[in-house]
PDB file of N, CA and C in Angstrom:
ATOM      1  N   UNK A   1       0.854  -1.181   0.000  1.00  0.00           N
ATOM      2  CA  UNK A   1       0.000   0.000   0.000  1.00  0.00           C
ATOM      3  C   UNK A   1       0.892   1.233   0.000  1.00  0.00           C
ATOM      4  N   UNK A   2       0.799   2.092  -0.714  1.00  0.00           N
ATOM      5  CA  UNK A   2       1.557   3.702  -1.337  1.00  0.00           C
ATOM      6  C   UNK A   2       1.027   4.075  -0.109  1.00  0.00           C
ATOM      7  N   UNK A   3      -0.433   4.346   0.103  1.00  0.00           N
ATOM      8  CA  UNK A   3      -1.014   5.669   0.764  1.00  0.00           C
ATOM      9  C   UNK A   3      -1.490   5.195   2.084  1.00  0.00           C
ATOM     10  N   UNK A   4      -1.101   6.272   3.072  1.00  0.00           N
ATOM     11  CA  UNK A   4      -1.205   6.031   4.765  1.00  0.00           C
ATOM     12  C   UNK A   4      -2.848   6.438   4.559  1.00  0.00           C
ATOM     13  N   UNK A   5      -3.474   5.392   4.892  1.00  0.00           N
ATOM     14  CA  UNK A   5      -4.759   5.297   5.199  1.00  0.00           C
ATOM     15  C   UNK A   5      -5.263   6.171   5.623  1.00  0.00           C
ATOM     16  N   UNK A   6      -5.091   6.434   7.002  1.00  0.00           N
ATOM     17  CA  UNK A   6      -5.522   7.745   7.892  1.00  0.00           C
ATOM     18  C   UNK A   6      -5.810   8.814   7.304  1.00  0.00           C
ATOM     19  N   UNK A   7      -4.124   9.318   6.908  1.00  0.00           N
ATOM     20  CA  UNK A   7      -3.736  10.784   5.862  1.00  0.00           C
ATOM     21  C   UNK A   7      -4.792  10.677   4.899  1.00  0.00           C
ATOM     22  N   UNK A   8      -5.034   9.679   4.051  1.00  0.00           N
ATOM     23  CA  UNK A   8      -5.758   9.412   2.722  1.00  0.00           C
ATOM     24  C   UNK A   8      -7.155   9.861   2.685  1.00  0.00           C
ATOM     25  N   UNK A   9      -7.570   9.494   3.776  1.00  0.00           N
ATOM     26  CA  UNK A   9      -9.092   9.564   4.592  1.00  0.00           C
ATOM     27  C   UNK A   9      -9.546  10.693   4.571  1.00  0.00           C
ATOM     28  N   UNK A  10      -8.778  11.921   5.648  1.00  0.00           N
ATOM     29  CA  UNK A  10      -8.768  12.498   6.115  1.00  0.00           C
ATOM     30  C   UNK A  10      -8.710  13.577   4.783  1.00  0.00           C
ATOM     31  N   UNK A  11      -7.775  13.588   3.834  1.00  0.00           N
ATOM     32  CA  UNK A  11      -7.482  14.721   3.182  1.00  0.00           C
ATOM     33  C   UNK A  11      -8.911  14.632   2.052  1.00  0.00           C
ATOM     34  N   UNK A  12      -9.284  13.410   1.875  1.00  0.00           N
ATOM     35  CA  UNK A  12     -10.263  13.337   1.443  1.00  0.00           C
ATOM     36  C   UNK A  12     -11.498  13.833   1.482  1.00  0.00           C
ATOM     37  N   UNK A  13     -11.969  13.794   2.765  1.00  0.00           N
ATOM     38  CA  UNK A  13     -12.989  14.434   3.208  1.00  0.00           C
ATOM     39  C   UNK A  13     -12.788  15.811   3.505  1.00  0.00           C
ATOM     40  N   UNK A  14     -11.765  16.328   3.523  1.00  0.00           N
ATOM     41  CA  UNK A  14     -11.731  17.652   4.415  1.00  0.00           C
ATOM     42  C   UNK A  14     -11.634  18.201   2.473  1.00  0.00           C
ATOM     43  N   UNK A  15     -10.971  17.532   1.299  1.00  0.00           N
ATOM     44  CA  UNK A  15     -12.007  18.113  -0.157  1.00  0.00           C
ATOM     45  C   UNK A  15     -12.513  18.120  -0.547  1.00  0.00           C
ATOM     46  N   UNK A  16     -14.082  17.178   0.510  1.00  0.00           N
ATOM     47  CA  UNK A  16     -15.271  17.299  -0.254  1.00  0.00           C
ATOM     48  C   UNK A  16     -15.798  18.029   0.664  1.00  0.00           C
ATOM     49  N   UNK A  17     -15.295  18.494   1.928  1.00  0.00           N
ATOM     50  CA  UNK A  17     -16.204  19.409   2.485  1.00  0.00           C
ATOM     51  C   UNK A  17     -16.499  20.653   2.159  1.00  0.00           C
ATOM     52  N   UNK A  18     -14.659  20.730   1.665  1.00  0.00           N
ATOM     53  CA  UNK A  18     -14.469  22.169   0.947  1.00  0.00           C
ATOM     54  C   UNK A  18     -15.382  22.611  -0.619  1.00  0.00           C
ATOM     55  N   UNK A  19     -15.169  21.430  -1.165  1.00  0.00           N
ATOM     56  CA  UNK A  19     -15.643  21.348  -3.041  1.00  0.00           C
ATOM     57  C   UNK A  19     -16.987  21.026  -2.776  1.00  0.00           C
ATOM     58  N   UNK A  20     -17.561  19.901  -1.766  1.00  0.00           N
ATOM     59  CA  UNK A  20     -18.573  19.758  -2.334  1.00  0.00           C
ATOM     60  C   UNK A  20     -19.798  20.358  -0.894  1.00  0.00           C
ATOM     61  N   UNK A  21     -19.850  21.195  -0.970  1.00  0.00           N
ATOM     62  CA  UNK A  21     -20.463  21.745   0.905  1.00  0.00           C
ATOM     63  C   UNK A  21     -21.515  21.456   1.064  1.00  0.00           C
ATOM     64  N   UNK A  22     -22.591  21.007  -0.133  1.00  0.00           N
ATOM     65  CA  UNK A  22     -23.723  20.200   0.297  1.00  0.00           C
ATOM     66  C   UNK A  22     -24.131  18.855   0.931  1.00  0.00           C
ATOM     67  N   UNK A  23     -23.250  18.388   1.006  1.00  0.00           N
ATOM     68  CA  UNK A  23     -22.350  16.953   0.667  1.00  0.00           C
ATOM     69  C   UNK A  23     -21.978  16.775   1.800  1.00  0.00           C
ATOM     70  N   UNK A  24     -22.731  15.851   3.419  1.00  0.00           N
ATOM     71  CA  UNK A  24     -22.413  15.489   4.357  1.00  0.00           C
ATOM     72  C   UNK A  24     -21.492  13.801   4.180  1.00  0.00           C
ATOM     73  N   UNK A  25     -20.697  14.237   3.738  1.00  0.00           N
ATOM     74  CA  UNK A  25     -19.677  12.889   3.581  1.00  0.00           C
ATOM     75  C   UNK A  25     -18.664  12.631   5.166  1.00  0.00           C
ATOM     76  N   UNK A  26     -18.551  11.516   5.499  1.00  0.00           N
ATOM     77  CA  UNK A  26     -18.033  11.353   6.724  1.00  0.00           C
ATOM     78  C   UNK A  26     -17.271  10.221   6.847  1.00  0.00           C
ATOM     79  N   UNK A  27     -17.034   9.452   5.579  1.00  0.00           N
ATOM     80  CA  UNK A  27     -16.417   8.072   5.595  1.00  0.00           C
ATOM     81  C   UNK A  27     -16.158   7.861   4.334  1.00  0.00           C
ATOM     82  N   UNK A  28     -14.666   6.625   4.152  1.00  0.00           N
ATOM     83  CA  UNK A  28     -14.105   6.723   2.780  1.00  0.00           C
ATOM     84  C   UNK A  28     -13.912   4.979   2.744  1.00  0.00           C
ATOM     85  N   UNK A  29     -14.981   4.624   2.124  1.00  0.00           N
ATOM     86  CA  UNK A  29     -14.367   3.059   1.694  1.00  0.00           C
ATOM     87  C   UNK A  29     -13.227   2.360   1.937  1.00  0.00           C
ATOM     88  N   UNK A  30     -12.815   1.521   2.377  1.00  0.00           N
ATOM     89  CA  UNK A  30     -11.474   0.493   1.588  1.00  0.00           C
ATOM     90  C   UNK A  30     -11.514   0.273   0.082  1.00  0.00           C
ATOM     91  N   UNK A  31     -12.303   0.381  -0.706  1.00  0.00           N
ATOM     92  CA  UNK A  31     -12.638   0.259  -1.798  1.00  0.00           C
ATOM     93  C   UNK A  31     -12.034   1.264  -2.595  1.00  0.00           C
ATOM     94  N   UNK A  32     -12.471   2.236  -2.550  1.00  0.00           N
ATOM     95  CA  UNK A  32     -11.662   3.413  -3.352  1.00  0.00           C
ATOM     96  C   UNK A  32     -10.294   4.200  -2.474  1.00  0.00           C
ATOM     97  N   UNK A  33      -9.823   3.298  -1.399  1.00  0.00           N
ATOM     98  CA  UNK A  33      -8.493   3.160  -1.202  1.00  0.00           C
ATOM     99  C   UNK A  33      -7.571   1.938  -1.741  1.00  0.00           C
ATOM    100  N   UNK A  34      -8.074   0.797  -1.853  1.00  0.00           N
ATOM    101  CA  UNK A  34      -7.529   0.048  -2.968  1.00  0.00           C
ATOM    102  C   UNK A  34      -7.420   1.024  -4.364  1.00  0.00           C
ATOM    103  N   UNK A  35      -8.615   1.396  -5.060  1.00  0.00           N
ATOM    104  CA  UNK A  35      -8.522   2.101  -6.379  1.00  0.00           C
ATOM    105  C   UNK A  35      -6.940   2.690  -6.289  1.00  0.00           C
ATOM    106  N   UNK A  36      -7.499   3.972  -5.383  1.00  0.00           N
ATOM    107  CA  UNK A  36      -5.859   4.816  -5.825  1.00  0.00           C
ATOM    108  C   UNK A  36      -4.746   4.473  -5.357  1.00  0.00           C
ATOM    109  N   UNK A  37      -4.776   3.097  -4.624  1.00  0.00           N
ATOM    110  CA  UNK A  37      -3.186   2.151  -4.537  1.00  0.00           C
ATOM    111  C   UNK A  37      -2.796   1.766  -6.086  1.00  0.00           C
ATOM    112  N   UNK A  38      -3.939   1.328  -6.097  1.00  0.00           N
ATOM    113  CA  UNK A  38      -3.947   0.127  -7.871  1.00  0.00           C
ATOM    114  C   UNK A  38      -3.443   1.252  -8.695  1.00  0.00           C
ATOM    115  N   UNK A  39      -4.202   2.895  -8.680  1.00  0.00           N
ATOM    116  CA  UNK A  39      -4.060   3.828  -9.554  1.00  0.00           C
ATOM    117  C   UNK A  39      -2.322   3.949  -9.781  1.00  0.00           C
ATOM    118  N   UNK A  40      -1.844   4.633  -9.048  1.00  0.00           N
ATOM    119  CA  UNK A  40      -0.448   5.080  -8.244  1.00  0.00           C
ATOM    120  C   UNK A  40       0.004   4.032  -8.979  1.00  0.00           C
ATOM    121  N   UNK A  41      -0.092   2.948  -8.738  1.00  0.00           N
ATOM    122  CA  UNK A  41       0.996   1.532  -9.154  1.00  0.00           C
ATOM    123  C   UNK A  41       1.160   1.798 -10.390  1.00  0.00           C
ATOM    124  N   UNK A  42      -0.471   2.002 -11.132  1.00  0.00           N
ATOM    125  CA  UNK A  42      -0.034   2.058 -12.694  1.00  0.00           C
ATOM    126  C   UNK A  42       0.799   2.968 -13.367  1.00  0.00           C
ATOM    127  N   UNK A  43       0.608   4.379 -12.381  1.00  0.00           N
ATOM    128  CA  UNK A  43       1.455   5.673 -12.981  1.00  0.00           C
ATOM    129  C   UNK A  43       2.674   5.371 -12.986  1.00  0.00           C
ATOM    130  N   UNK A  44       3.361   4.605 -11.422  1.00  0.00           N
ATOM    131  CA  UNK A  44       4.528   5.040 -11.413  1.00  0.00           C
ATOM    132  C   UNK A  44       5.102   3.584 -12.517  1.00  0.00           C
ATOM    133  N   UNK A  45       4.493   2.191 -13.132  1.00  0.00           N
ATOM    134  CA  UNK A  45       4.894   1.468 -13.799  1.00  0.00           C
ATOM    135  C   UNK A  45       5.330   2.707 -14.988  1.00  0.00           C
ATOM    136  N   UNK A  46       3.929   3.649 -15.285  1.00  0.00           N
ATOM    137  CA  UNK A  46       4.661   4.058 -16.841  1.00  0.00           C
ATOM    138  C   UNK A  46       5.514   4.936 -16.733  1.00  0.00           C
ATOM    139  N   UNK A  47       5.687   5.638 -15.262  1.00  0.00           N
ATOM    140  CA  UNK A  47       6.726   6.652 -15.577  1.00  0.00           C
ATOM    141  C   UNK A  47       8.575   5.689 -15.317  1.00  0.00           C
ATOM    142  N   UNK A  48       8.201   4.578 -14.795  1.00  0.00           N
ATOM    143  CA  UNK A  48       9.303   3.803 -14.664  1.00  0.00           C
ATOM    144  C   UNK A  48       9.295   3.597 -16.465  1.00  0.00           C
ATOM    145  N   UNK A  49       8.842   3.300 -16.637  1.00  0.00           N
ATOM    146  CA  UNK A  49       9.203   2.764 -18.511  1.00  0.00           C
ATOM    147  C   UNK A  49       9.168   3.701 -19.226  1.00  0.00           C
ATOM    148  N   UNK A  50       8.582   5.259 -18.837  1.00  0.00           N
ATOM    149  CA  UNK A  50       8.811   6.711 -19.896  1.00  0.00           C
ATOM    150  C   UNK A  50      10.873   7.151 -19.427  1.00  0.00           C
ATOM    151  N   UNK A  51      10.982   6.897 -18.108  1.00  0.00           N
ATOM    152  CA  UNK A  51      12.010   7.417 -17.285  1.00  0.00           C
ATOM    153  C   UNK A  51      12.959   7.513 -18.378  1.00  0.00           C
ATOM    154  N   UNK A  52      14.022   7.817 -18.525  1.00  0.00           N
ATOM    155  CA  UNK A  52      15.382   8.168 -19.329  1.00  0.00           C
ATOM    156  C   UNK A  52      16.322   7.282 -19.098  1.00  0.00           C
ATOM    157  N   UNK A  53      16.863   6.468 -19.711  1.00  0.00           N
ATOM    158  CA  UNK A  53      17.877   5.593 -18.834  1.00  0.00           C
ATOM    159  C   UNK A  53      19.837   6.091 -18.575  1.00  0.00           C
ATOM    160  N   UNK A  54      19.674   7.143 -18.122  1.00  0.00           N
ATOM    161  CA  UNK A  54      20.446   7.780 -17.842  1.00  0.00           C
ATOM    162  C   UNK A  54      20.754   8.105 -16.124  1.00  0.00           C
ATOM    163  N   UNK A  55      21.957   7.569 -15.502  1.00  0.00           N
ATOM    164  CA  UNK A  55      22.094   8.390 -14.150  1.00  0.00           C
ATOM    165  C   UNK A  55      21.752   7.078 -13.757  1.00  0.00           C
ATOM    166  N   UNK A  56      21.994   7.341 -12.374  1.00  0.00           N
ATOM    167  CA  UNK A  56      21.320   6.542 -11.422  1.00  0.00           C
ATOM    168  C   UNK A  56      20.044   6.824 -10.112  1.00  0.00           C
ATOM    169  N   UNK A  57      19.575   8.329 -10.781  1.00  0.00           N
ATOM    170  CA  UNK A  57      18.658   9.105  -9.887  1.00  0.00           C
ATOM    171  C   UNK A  57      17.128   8.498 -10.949  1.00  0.00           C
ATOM    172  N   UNK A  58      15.791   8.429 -10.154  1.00  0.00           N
ATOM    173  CA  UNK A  58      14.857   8.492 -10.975  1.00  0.00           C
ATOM    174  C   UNK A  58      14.187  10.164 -10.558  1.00  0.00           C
ATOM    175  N   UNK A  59      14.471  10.897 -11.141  1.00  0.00           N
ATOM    176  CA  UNK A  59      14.360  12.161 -11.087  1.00  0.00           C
ATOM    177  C   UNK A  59      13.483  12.794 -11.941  1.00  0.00           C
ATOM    178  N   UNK A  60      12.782  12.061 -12.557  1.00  0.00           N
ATOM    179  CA  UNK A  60      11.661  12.450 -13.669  1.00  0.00           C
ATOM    180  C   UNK A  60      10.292  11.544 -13.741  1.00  0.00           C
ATOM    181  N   UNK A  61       9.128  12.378 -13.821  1.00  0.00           N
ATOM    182  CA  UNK A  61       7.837  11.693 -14.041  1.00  0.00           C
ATOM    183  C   UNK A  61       7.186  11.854 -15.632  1.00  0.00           C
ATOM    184  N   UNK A  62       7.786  11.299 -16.836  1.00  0.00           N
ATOM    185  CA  UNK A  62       7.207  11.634 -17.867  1.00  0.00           C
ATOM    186  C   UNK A  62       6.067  10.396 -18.237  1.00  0.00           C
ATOM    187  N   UNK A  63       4.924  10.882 -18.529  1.00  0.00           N
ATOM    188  CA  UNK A  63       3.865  10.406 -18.741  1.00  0.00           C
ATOM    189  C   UNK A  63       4.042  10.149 -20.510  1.00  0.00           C
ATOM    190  N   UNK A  64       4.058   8.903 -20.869  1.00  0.00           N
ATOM    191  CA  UNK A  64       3.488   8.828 -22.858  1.00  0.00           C
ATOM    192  C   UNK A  64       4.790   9.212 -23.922  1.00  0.00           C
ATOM    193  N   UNK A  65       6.174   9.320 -22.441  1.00  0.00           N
ATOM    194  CA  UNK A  65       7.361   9.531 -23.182  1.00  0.00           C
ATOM    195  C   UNK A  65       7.302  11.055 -23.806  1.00  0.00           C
ATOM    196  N   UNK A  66       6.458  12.123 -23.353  1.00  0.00           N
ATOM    197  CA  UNK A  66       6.768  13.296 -22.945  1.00  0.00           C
ATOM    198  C   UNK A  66       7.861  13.658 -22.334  1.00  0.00           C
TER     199      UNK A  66
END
């Protein structure tokens, strides 16, 4: 798991309180905390395979070889 649960939770709700203010939201699935584990995994696979193979730093996030 990438993302500290708690933190994840928390920042979550405190942007739908802000974005969505009609919107008594008070709880965040395991479900769509799996999602943006699974999400994250996929980004950083493509930015591992966009990366430059140069250096020994991974110092770049290029998305599509941008």
């Amino acid at each position: 798991m990438y993302l500290d649960k708690k933190n994840t939770r928390l920042r979550i709700l405190e942007k739908v309180k802000r974005d969505r203010p009609g919107w008594l939201c008070t709880r965040v699935s395991e479900k769509v905390l799996r999602q943006l584990d699974i999400k994250i995994d996929a980004m950083l696979d493509q930015a591992i395979h966009s990366h430059p193979s140069k250096g020994k730093t991974f110092s770049q996030i290029l998305f599509g070889g941008k």
